[in-house]
C-alpha atoms as a PDB file:
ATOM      1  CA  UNK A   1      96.949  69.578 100.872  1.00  0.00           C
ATOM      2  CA  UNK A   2      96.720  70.204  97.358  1.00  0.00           C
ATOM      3  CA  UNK A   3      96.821  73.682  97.646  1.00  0.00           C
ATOM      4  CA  UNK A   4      99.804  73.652  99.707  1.00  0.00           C
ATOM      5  CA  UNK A   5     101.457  71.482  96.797  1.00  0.00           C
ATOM      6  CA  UNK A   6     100.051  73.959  93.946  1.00  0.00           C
ATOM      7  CA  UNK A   7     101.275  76.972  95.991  1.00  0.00           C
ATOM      8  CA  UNK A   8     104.983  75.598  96.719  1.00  0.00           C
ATOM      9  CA  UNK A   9     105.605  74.419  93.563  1.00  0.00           C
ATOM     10  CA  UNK A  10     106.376  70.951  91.388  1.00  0.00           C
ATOM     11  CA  UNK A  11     110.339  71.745  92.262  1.00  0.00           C
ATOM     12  CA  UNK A  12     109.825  71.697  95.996  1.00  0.00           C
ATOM     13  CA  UNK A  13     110.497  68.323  97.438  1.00  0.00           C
ATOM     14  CA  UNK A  14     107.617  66.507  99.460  1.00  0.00           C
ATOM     15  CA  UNK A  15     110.065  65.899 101.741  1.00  0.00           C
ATOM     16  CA  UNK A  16     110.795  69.661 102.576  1.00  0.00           C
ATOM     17  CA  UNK A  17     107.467  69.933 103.902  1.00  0.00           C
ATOM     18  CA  UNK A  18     107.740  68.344 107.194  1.00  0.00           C
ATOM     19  CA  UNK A  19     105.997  71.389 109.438  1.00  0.00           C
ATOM     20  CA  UNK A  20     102.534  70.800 110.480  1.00  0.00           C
ATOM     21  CA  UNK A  21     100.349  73.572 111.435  1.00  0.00           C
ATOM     22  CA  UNK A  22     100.118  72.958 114.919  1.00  0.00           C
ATOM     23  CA  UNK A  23     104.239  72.893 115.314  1.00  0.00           C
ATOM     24  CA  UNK A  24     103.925  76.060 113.791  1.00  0.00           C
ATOM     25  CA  UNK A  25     101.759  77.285 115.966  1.00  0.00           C
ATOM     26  CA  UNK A  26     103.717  75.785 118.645  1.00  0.00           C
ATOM     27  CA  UNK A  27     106.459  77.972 117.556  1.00  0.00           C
ATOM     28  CA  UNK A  28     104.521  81.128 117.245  1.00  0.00           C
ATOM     29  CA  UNK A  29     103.137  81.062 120.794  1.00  0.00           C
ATOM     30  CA  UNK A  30     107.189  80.303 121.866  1.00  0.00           C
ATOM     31  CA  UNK A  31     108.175  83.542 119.756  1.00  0.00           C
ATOM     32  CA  UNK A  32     104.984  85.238 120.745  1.00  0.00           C
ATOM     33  CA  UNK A  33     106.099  84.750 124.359  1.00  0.00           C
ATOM     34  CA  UNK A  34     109.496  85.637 124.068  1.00  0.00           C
ATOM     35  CA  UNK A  35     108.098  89.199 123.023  1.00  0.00           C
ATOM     36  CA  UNK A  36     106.074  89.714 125.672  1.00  0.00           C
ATOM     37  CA  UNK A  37     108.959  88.827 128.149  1.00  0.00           C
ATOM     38  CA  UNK A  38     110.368  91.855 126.419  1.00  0.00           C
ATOM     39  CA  UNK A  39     107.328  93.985 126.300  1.00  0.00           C
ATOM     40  CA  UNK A  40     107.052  93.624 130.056  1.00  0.00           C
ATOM     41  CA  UNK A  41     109.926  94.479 130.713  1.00  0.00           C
ATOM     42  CA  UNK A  42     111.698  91.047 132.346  1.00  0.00           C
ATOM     43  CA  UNK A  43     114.246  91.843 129.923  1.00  0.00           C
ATOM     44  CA  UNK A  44     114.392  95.565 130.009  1.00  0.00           C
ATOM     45  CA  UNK A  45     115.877  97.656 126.780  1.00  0.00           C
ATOM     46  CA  UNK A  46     118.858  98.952 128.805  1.00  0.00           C
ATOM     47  CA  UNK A  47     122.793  98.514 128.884  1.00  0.00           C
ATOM     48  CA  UNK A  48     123.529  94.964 129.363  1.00  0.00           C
ATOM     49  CA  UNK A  49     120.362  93.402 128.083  1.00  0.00           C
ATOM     50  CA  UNK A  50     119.262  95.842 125.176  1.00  0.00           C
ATOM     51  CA  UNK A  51     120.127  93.123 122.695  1.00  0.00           C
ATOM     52  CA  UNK A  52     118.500  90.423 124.126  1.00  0.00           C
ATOM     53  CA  UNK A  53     115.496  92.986 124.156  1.00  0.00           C
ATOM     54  CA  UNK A  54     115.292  93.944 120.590  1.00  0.00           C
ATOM     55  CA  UNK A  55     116.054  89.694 119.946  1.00  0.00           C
ATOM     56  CA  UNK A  56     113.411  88.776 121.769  1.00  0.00           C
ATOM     57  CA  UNK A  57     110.848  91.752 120.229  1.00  0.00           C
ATOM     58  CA  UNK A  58     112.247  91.004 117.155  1.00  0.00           C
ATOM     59  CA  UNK A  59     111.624  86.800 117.221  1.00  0.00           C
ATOM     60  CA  UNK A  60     108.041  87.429 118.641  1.00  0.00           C
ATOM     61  CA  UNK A  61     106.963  89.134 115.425  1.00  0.00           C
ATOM     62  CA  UNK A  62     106.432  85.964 113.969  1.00  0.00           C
ATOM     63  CA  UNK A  63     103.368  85.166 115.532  1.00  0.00           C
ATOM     64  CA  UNK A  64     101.323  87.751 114.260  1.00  0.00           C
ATOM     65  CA  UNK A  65     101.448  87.566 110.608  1.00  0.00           C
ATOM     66  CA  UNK A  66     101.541  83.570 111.143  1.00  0.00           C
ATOM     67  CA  UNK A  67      98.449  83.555 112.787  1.00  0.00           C
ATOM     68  CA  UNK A  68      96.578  86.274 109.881  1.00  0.00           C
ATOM     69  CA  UNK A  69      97.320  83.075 107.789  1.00  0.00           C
ATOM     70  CA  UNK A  70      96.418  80.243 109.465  1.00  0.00           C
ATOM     71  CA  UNK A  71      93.119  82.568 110.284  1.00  0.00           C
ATOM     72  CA  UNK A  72      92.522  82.963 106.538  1.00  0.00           C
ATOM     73  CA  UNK A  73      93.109  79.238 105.703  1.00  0.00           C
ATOM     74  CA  UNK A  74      90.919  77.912 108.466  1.00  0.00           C
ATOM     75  CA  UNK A  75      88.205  79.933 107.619  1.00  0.00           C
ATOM     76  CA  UNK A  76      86.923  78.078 104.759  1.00  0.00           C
ATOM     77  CA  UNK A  77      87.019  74.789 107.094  1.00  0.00           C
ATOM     78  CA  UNK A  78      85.767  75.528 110.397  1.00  0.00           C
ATOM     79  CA  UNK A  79      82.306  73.927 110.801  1.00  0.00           C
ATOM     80  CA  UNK A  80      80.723  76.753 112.723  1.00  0.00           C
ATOM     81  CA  UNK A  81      81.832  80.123 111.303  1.00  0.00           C
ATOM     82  CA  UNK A  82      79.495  81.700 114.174  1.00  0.00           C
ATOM     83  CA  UNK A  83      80.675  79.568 116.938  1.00  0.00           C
ATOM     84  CA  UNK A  84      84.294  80.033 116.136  1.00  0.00           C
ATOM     85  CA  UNK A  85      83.875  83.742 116.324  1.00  0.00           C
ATOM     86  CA  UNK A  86      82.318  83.665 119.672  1.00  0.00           C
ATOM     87  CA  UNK A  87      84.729  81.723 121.196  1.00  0.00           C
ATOM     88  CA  UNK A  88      87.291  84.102 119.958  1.00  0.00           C
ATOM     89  CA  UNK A  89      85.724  87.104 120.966  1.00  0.00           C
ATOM     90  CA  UNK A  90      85.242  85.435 124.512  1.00  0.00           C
ATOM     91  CA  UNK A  91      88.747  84.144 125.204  1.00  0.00           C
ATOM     92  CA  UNK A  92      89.521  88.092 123.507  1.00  0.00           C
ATOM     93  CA  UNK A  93      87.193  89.497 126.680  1.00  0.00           C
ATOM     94  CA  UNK A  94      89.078  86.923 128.929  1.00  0.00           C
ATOM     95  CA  UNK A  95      92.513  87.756 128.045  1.00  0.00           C
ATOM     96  CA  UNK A  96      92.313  91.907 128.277  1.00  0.00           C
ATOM     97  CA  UNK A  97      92.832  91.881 131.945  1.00  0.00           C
ATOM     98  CA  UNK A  98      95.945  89.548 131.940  1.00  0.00           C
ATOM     99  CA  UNK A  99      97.174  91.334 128.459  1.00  0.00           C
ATOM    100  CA  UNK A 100      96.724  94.701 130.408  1.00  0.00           C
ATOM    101  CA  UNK A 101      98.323  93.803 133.526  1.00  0.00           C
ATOM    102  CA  UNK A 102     101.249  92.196 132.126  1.00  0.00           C
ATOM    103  CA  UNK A 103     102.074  94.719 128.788  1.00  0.00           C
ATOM    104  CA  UNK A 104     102.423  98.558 129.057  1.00  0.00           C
ATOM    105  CA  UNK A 105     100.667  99.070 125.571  1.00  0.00           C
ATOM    106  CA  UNK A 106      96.883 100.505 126.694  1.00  0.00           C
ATOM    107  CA  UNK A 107      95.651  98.488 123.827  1.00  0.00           C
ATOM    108  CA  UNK A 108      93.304  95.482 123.279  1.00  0.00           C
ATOM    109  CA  UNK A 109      94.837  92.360 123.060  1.00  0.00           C
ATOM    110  CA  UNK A 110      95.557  91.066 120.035  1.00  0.00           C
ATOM    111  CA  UNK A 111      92.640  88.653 119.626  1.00  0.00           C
ATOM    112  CA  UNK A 112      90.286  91.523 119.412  1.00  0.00           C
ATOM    113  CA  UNK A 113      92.183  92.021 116.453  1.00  0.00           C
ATOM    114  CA  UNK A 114      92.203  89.154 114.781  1.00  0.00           C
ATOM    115  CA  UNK A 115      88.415  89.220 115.389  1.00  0.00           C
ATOM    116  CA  UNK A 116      88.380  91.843 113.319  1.00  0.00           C
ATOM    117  CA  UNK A 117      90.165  89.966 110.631  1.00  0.00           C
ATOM    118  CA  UNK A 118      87.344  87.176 111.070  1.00  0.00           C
ATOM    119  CA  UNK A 119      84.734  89.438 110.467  1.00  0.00           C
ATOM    120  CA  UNK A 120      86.722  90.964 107.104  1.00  0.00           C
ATOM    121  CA  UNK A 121      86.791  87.160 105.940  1.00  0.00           C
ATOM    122  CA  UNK A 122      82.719  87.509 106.672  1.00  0.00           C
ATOM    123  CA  UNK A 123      83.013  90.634 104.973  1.00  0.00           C
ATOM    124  CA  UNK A 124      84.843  89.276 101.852  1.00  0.00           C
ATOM    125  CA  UNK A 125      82.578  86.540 101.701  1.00  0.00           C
ATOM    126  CA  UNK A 126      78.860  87.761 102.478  1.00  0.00           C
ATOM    127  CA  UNK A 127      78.746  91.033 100.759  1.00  0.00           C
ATOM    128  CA  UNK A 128      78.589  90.870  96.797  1.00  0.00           C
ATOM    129  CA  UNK A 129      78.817  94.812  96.192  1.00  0.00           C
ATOM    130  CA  UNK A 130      81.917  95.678  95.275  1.00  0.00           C
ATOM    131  CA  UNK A 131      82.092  99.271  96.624  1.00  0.00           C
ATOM    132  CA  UNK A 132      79.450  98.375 100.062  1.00  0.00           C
ATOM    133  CA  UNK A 133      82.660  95.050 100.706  1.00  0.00           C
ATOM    134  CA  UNK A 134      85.416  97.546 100.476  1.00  0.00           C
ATOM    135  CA  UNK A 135      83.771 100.348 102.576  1.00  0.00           C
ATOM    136  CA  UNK A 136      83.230  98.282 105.230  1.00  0.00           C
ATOM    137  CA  UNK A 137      86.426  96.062 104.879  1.00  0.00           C
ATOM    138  CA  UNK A 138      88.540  99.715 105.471  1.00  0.00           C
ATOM    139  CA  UNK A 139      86.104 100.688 108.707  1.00  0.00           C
ATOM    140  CA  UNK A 140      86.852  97.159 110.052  1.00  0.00           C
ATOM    141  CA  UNK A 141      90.762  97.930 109.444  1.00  0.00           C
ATOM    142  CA  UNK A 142      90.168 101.182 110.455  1.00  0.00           C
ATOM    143  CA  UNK A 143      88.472  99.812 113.801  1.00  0.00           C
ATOM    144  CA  UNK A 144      91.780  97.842 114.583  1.00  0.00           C
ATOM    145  CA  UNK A 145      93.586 101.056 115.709  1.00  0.00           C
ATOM    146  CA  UNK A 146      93.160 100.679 119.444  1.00  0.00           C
ATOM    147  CA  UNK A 147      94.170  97.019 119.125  1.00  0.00           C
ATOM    148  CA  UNK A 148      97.369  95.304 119.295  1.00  0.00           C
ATOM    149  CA  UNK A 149      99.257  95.144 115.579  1.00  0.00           C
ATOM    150  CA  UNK A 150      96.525  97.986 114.548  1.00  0.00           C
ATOM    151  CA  UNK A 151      96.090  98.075 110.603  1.00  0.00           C
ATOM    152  CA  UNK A 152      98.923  95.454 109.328  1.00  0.00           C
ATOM    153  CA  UNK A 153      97.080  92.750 110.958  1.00  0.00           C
ATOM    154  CA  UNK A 154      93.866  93.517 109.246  1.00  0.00           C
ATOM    155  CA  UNK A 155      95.399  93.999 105.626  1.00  0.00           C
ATOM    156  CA  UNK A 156      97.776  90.894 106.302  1.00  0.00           C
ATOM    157  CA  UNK A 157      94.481  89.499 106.245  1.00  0.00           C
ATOM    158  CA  UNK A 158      93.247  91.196 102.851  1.00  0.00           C
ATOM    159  CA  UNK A 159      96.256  90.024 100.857  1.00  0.00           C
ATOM    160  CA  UNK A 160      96.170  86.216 102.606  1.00  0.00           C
ATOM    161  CA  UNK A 161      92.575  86.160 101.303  1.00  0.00           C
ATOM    162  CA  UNK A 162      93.369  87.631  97.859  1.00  0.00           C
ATOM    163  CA  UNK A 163      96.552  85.348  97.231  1.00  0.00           C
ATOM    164  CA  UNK A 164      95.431  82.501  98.809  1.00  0.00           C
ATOM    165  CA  UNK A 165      96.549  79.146  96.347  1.00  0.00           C
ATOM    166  CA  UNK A 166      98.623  81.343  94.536  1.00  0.00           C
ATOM    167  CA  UNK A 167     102.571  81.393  95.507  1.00  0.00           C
ATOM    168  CA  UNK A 168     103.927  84.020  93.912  1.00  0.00           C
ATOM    169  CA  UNK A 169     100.702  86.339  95.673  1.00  0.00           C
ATOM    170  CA  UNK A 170     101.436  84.984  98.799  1.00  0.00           C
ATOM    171  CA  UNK A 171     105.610  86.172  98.287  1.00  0.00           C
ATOM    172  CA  UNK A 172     104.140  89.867  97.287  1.00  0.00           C
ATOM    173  CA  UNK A 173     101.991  89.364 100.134  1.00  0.00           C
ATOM    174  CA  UNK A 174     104.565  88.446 102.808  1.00  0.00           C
ATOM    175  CA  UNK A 175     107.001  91.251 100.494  1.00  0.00           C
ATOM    176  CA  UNK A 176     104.737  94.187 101.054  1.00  0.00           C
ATOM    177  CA  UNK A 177     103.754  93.312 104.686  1.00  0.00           C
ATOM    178  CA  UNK A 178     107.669  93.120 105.547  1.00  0.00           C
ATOM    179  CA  UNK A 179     107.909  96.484 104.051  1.00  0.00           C
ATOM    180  CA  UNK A 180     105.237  97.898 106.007  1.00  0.00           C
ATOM    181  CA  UNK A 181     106.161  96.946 109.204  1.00  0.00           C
ATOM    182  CA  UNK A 182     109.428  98.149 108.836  1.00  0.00           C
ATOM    183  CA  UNK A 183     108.261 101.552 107.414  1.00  0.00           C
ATOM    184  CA  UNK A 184     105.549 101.849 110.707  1.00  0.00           C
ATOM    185  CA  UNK A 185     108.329 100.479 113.120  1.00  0.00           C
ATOM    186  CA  UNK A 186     111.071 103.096 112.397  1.00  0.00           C
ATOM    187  CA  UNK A 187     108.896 105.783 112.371  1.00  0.00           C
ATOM    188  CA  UNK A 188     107.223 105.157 115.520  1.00  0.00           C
ATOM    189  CA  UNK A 189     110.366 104.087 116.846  1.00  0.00           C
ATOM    190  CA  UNK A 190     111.802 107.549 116.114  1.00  0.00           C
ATOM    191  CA  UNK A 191     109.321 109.260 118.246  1.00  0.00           C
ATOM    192  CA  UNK A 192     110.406 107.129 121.209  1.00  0.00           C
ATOM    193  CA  UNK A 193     114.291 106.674 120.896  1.00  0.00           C
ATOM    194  CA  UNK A 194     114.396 110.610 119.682  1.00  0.00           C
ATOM    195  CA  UNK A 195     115.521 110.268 115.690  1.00  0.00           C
ATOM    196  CA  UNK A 196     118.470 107.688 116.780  1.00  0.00           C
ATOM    197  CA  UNK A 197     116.140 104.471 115.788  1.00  0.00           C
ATOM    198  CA  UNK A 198     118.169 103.272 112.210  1.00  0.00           C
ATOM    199  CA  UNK A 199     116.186 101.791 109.796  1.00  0.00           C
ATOM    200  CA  UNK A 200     118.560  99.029 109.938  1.00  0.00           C
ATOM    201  CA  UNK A 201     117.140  97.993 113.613  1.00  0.00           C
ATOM    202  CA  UNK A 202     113.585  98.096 111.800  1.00  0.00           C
ATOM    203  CA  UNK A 203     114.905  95.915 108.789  1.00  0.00           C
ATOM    204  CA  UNK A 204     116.315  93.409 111.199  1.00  0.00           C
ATOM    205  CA  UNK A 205     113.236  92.784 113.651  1.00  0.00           C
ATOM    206  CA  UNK A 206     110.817  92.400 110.694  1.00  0.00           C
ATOM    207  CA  UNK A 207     113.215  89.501 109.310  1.00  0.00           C
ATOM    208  CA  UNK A 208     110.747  87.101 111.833  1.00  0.00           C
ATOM    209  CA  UNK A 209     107.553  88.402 109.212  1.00  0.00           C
ATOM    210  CA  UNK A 210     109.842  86.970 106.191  1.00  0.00           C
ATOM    211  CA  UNK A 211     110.836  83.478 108.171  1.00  0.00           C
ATOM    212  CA  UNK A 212     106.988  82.784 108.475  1.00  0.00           C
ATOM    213  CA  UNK A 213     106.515  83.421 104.653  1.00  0.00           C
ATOM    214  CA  UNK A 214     109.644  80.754 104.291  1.00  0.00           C
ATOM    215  CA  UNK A 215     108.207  78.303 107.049  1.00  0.00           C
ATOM    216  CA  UNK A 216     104.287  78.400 105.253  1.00  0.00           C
ATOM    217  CA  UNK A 217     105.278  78.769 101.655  1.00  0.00           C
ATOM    218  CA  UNK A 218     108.151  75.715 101.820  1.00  0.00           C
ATOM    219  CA  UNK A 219     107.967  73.958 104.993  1.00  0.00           C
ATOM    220  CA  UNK A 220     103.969  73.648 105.842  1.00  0.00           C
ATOM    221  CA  UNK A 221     102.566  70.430 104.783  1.00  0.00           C
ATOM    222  CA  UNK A 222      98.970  71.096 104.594  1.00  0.00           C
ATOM    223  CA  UNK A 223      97.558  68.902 107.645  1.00  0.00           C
ATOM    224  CA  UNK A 224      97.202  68.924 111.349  1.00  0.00           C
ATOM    225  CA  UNK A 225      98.983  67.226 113.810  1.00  0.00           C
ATOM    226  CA  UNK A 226      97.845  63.301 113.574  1.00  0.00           C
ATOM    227  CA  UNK A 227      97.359  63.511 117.330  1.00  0.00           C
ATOM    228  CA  UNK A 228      96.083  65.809 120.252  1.00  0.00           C
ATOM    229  CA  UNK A 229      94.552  67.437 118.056  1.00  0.00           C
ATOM    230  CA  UNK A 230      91.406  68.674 120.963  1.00  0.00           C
ATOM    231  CA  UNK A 231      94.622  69.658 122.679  1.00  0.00           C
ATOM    232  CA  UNK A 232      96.250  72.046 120.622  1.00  0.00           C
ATOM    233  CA  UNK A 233      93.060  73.438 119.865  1.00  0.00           C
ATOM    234  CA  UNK A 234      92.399  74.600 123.424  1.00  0.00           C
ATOM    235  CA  UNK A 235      96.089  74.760 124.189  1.00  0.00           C
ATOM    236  CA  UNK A 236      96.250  77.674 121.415  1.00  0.00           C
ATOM    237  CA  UNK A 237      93.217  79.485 123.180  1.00  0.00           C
ATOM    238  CA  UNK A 238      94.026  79.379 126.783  1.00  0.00           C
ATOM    239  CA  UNK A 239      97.660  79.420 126.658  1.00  0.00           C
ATOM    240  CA  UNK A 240      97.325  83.416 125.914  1.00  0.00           C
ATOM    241  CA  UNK A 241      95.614  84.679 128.809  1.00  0.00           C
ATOM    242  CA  UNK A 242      97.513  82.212 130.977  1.00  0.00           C
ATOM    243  CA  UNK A 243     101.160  83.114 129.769  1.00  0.00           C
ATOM    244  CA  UNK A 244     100.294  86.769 129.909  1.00  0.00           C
ATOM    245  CA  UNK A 245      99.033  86.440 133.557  1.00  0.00           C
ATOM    246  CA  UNK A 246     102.042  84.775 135.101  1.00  0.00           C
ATOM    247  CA  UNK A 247     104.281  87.637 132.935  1.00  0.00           C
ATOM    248  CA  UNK A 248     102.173  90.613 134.528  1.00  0.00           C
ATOM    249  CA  UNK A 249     102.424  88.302 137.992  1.00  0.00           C
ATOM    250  CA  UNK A 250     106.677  88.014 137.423  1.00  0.00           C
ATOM    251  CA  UNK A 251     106.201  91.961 136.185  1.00  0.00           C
ATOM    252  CA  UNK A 252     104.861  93.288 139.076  1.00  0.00           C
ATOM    253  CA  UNK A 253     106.748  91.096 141.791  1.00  0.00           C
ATOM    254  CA  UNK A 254     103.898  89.422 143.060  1.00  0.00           C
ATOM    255  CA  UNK A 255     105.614  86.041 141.878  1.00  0.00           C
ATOM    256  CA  UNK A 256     109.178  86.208 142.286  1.00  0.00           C
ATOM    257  CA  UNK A 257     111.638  85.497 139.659  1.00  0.00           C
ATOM    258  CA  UNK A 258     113.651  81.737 139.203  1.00  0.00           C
END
């Protein structure tokens, strides 16, 4: 909690920080889904519903970026740095079939990813040589590019670690990640929509990757929810494989649509 109050600032108000971070992770897996409603195409980018695509694309980008820094803050207090990566790598194995059947993006799923982050915190934290830790931090970002959000998750990561306690590190942080994203989705964006993506589009869906530096940096209080907390926990695990299996089921017509 203390850090949260150093990072924010004496001249925000207690009373602004009323988020806890399992509402924000509430919120994430909400925006999270609404983008892979999009992704699967149950609200297809074509005349009619194109802007309700690129809203719902747009709002999911939250969850990413959101979830490099709750990943980076939880580090430090999980009892069981081993056991916590295990379980993510397994619930990662789990969810590739349901992430694959439901998204068109011949990728691993994006907790394979943020294993990768995990093992950069390792990284960060186990190996003292300066030039042996950065070698092997850029393979591990490098080893993110068959994964969902290749190479901006990973060095969302780097900067959460480096600025972590410090607000106006986290703001460059949030800053330069915004930047890239926009920079990576216009120009792969281009390829697709044949030079006719504007940068403005780009500009506009990472806004989501600027609202979670807002939510953290002046709305998170620090603490967990007082209760459920065994919920959540699990809730934030298995609600990803699960949601992404009864998308690829409405996807594919096997389950009809309300």
């Amino acid at each position: 909690m203390n850090e949260i109050n150093n990072m924010n600032g004496a001249n925000i108000k207690n009373g602004c920080r009323v988020m806890n971070r399992d509402l924000i992770k509430y919120i994430a897996m909400f925006t999270m889904a609404l983008n892979h409603i999009a992704g699967a195409g149950l609200v297809p980018y074509a005349e009619g519903t194109r802007f309700l695509n690129l809203l719902f694309t747009g709002i999911g980008y939250f969850t990413a970026i959101t979830m490099c820094y709750f990943l980076v803050e939880g580090y430090d207090y999980t009892r069981s740095k081993r056991r916590y990566a295990i379980r993510l790598l397994i619930v990662a194995l789990i969810s590739q079939f349901p992430f694959s059947y439901a998204l068109p993006f011949g990728s691993y799923n994006m907790l394979f990813t943020l294993f990768l982050c995990f093992l950069i915190l390792v990284v960060r934290e186990k190996i003292t040589n300066t030039a042996l830790r950065r070698i092997v931090t850029f393979l591990l970002i490098l080893a993110s590019l068959p994964c969902d959000w290749p190479l901006l998750a990973p060095i969302f990561t780097v900067m959460f670690a480096s600025g972590r306690g410090n607000r106006k590190k986290m703001w460059r942080s949030y800053l330069i990640a915004y930047a890239m994203f926009v920079i990576i989705t216009y120009m792969s964006n281009q390829q697709v929509y044949h030079f006719t993506y504007p940068v403005l589009v780009a500009a506009l869906e990472g806004l989501p990757l600027l609202l979670s530096g807002v939510v953290i940096l002046y709305f998170y209080n620090g603490k967990r929810a007082a209760h459920g907390k065994k919920f959540s926990q699990w809730f934030f695990y298995l609600f990803y494989p699960l949601h992404l299996m009864i998308i690829g089921l409405l996807a594919h017509g096997v389950v009809p649509m309300p």
